[in-house]
N, C-alpha and C. Protein backbone atom coordinates (compact mmCIF):
# COMPACT_ATOMS: atom_id res chain seq x y z
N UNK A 1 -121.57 -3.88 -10.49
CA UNK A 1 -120.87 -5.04 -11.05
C UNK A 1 -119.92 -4.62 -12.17
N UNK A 2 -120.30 -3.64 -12.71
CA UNK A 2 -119.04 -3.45 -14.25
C UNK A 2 -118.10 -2.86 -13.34
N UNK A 3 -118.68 -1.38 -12.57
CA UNK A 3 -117.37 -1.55 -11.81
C UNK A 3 -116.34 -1.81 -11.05
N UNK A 4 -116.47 -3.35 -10.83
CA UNK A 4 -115.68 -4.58 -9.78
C UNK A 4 -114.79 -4.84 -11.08
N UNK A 5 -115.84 -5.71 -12.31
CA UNK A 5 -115.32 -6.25 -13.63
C UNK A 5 -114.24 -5.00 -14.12
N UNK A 6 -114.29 -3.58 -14.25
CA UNK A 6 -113.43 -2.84 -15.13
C UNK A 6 -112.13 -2.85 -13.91
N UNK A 7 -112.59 -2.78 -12.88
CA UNK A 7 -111.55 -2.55 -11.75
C UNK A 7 -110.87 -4.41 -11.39
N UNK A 8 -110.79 -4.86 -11.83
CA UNK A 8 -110.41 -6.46 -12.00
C UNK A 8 -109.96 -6.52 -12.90
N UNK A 9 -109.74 -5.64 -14.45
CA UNK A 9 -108.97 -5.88 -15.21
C UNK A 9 -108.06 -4.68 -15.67
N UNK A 10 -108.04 -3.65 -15.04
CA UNK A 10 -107.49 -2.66 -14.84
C UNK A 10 -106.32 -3.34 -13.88
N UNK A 11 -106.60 -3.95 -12.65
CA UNK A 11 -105.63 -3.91 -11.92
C UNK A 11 -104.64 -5.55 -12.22
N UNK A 12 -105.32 -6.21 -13.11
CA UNK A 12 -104.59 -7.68 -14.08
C UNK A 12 -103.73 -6.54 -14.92
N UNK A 13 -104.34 -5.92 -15.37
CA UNK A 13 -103.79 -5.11 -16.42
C UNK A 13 -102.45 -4.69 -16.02
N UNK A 14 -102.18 -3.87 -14.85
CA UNK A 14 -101.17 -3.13 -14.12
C UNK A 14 -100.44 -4.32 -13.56
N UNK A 15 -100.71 -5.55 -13.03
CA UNK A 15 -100.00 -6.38 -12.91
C UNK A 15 -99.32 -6.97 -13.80
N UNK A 16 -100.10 -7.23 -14.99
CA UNK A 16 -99.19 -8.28 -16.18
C UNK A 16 -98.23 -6.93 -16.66
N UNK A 17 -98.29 -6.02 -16.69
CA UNK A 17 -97.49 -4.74 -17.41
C UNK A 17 -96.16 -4.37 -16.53
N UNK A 18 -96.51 -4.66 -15.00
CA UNK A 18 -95.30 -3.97 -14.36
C UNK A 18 -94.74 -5.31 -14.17
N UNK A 19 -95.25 -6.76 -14.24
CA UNK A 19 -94.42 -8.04 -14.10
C UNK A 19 -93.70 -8.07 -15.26
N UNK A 20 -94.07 -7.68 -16.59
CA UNK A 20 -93.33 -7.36 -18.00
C UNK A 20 -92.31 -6.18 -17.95
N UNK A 21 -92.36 -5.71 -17.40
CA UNK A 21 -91.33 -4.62 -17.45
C UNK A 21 -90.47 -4.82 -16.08
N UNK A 22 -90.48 -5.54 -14.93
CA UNK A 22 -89.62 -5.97 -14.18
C UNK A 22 -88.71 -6.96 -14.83
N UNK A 23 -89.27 -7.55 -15.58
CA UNK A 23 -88.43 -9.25 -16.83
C UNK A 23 -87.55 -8.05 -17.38
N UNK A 24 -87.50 -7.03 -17.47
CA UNK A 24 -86.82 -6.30 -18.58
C UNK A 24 -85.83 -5.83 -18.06
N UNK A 25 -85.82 -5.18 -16.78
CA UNK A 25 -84.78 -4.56 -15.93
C UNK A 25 -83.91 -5.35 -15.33
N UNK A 26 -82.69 -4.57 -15.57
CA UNK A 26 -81.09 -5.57 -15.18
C UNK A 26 -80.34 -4.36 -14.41
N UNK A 27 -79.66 -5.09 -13.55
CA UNK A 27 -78.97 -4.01 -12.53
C UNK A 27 -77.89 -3.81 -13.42
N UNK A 28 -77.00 -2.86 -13.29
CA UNK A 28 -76.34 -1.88 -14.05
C UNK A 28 -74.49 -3.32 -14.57
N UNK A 29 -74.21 -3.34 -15.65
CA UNK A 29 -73.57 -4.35 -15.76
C UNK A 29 -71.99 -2.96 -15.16
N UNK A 30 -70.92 -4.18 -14.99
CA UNK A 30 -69.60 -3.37 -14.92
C UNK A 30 -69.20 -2.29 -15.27
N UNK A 31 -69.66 -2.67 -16.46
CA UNK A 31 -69.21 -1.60 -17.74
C UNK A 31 -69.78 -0.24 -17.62
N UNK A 32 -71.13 -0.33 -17.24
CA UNK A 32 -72.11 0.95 -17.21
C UNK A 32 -71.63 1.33 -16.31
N UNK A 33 -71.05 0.33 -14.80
CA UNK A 33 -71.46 1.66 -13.33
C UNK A 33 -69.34 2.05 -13.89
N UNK A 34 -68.78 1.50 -14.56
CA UNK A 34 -67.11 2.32 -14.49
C UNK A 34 -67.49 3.62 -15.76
N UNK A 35 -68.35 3.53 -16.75
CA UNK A 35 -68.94 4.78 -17.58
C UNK A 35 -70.11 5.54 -16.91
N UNK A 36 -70.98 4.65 -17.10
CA UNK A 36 -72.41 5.62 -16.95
C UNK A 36 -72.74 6.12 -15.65
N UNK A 37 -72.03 5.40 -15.01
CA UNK A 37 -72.06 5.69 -13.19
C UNK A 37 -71.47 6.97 -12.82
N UNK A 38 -70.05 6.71 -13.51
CA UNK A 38 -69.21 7.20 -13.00
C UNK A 38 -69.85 8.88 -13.34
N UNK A 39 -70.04 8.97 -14.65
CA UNK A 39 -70.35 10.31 -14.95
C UNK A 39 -71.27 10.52 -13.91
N UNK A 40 -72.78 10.37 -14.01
CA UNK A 40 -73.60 10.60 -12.87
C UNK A 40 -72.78 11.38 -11.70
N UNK A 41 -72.04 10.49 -10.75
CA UNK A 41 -71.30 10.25 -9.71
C UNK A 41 -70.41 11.77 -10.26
N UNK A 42 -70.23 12.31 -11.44
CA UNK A 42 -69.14 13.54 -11.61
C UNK A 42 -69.84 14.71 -11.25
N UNK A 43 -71.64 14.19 -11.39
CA UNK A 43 -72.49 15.45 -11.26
C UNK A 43 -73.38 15.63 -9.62
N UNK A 44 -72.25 15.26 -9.08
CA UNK A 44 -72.53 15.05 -7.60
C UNK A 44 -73.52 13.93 -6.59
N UNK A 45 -73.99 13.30 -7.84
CA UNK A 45 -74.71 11.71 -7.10
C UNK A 45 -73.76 11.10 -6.20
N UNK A 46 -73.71 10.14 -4.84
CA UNK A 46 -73.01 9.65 -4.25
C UNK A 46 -73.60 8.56 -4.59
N UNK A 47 -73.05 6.98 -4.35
CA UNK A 47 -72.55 5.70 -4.60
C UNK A 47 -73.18 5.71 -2.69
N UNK A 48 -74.35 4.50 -2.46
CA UNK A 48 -74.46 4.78 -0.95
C UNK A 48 -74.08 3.65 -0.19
N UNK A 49 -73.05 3.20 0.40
CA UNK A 49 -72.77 2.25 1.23
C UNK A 49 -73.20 1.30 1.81
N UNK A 50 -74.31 1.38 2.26
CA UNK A 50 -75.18 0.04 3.22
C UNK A 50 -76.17 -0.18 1.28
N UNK A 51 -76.11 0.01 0.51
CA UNK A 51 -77.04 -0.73 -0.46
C UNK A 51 -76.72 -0.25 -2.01
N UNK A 52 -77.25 -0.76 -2.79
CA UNK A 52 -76.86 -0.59 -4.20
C UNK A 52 -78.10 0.74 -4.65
N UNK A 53 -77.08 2.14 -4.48
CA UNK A 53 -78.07 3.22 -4.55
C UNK A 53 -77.20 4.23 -4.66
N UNK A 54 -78.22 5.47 -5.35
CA UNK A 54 -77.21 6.73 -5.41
C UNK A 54 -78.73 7.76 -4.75
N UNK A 55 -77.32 8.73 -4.29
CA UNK A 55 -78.04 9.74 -3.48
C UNK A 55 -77.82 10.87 -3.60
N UNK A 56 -78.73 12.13 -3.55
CA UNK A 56 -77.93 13.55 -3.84
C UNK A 56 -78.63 14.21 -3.26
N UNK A 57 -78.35 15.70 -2.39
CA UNK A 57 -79.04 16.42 -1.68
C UNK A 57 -79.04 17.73 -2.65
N UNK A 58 -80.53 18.58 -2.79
CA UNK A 58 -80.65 19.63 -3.15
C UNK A 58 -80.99 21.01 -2.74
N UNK A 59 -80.39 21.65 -2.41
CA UNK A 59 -80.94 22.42 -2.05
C UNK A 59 -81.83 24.04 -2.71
N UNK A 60 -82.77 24.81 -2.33
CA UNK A 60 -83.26 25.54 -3.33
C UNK A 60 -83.06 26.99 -2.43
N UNK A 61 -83.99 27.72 -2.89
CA UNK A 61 -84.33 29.38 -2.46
C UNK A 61 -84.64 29.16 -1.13
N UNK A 62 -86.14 28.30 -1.53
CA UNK A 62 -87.62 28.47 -0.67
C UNK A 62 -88.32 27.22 -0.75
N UNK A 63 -89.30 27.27 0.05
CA UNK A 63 -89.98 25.87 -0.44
C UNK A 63 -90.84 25.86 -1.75
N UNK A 64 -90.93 27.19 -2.43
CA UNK A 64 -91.56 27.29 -3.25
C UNK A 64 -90.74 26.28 -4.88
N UNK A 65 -89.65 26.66 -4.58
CA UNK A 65 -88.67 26.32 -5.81
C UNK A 65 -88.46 24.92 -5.30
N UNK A 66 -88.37 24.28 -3.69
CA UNK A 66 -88.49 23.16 -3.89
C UNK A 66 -89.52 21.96 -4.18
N UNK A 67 -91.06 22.78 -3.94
CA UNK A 67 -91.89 21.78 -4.34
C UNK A 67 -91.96 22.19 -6.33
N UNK A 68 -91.73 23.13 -6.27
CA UNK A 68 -91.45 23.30 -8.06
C UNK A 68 -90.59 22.47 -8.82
N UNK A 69 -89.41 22.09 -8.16
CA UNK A 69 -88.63 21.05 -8.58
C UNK A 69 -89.08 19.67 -8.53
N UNK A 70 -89.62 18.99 -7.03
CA UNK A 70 -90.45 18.19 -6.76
C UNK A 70 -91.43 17.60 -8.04
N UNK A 71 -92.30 18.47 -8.15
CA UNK A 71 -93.44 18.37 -9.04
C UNK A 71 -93.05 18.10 -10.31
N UNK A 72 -91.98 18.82 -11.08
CA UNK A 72 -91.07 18.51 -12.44
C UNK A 72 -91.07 17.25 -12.11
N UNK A 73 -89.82 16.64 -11.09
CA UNK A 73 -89.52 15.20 -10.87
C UNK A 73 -91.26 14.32 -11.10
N UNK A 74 -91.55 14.57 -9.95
CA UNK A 74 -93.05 13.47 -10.10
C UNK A 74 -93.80 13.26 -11.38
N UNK A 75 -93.70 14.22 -12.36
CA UNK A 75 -94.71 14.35 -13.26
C UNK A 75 -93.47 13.50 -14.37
N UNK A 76 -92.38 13.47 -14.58
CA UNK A 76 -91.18 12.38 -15.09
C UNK A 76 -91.13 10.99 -14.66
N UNK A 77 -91.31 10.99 -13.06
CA UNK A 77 -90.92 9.87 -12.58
C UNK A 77 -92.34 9.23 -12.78
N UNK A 78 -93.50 9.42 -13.05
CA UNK A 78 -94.42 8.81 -12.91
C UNK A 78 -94.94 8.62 -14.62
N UNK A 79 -94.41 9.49 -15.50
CA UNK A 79 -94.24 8.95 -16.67
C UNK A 79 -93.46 7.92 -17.17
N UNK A 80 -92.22 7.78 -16.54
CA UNK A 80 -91.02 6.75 -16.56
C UNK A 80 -91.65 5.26 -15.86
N UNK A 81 -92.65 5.54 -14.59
CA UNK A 81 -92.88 4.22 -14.17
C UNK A 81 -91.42 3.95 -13.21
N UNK A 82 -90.80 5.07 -12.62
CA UNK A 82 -89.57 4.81 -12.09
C UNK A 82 -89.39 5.94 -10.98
N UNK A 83 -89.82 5.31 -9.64
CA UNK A 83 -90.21 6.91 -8.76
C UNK A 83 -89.41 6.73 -7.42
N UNK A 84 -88.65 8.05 -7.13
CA UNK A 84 -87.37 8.11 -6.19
C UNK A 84 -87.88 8.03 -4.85
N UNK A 85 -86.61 7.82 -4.00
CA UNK A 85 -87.21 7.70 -2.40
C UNK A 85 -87.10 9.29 -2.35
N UNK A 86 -88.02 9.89 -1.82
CA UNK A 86 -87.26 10.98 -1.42
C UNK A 86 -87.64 11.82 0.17
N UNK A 87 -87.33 13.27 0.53
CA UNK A 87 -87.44 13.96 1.88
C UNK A 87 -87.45 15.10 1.58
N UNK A 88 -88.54 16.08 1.84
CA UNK A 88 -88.49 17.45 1.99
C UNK A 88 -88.24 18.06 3.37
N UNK A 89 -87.73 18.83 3.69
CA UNK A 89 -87.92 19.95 4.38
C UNK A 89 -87.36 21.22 3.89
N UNK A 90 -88.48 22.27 3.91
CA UNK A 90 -88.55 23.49 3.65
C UNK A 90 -87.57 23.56 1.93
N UNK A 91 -86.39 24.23 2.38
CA UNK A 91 -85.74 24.22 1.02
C UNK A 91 -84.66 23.41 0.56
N UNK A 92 -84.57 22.06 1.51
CA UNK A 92 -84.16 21.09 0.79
C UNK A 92 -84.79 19.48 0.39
N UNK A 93 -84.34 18.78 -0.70
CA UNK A 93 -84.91 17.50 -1.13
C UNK A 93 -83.42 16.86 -1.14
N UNK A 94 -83.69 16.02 -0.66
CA UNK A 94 -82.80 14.47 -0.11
C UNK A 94 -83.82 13.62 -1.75
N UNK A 95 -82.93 13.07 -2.27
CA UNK A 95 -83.13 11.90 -3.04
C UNK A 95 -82.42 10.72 -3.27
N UNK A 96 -82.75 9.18 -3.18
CA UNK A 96 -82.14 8.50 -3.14
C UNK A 96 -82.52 7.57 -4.52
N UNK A 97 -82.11 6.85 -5.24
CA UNK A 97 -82.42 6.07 -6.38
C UNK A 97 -81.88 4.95 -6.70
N UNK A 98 -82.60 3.84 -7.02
CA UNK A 98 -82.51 2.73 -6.87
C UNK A 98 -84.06 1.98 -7.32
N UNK A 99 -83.71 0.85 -7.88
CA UNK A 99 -84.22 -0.03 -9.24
C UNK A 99 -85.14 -1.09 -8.10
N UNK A 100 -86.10 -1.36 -7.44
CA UNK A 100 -86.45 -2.13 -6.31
C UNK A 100 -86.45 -3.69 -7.45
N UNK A 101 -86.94 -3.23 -8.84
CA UNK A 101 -87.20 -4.33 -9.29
C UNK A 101 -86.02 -5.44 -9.77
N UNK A 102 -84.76 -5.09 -9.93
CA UNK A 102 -83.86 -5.77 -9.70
C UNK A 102 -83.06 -5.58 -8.79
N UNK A 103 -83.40 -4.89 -7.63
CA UNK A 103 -82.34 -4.90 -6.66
C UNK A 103 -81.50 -4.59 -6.56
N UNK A 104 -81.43 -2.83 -6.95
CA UNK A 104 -80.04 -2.46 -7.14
C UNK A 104 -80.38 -1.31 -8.43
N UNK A 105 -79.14 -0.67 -8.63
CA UNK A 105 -79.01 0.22 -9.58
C UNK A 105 -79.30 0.05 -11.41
N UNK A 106 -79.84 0.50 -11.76
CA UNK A 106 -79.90 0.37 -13.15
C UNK A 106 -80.07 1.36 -13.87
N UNK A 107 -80.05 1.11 -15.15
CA UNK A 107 -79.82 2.19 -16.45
C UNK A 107 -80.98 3.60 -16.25
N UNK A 108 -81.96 2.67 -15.81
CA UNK A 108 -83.68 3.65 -15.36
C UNK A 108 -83.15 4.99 -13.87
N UNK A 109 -82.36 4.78 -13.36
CA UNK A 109 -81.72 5.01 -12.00
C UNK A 109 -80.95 6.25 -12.74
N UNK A 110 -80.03 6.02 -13.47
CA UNK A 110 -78.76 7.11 -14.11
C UNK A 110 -79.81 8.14 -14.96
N UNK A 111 -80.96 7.45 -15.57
CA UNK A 111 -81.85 8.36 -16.78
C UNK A 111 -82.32 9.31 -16.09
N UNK A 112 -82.82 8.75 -14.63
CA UNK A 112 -83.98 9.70 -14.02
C UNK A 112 -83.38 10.85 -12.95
N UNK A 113 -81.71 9.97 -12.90
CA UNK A 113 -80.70 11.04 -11.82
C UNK A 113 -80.33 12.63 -13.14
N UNK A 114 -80.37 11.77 -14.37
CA UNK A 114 -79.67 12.80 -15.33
C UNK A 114 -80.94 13.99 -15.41
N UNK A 115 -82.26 13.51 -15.30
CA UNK A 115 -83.72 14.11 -15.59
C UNK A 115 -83.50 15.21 -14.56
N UNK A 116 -83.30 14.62 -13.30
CA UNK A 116 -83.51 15.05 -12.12
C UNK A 116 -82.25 16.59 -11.56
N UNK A 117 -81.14 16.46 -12.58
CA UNK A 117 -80.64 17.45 -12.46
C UNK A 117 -80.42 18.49 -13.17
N UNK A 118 -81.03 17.93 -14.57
CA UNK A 118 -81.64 19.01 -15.44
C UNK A 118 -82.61 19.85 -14.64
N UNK A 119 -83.83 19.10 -13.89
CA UNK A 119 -84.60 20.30 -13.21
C UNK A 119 -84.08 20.60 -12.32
N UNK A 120 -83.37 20.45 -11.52
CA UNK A 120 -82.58 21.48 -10.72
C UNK A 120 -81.76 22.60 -11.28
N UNK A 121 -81.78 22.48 -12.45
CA UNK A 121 -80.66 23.61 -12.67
C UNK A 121 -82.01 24.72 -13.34
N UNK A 122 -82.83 24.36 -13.41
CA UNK A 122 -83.76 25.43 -14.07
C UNK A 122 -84.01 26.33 -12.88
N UNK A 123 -83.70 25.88 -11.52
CA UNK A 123 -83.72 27.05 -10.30
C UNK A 123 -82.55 27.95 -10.22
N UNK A 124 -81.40 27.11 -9.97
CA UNK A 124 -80.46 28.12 -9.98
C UNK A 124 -79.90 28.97 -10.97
């Protein structure tokens, strides 16, 4: 029974927290995607056509350097509360990014693309 009760307010818990922090997120205003976008977009992110998303392909050595990169990302993105679509094979990662909670691109999107190519460059 306590652990139904701790697991019943653990998971209220994770609900009232990620419904509070969805109230918070706003898709990217004008202003940000002609600045903050754009830069992103200078460091090879693409702008993706069928939806409000950016995308970038990486490639590494080996699969070693790509689950090494991988793992950097996850252990960020899961601190951030902000976690990418992504695709491995062997030595490349496909990533796509995008805000589900407002539908579309936001400020959390550009932070975690900027995160995300800082660890890539620690390979090459």
């Amino acid at each position: 029974l306590r652990s139904t009760n701790l697991q019943t307010r653990t998971t209220n818990q994770l609900f009232h927290t990620t419904a509070m922090s969805a109230a918070k997120i706003a898709k990217l205003s004008d202003e940000q995607r002609s600045v903050d976008l754009k830069a992103v977009e200078e460091s090879g992110w693409k702008v993706q056509e069928d939806r409000d998303a950016i995308y970038k392909e990486f490639v590494f050595r080996d699969f070693n350097e790509a689950f090494g990169f991988m793992t950097r990302v996850a252990l960020r993105a899961d601190k951030v509360d902000h976690h990418p679509e992504w695709f491995n094979v062997y030595n490349r990662v496909n990533i796509t990014l995008s805000t589900h909670d407002c539908g579309g691109l936001s400020k959390r999107d550009l932070d975690l693309a900027k995160f995300i190519d800082g660890a890539a460059k620690v390979f090459v």
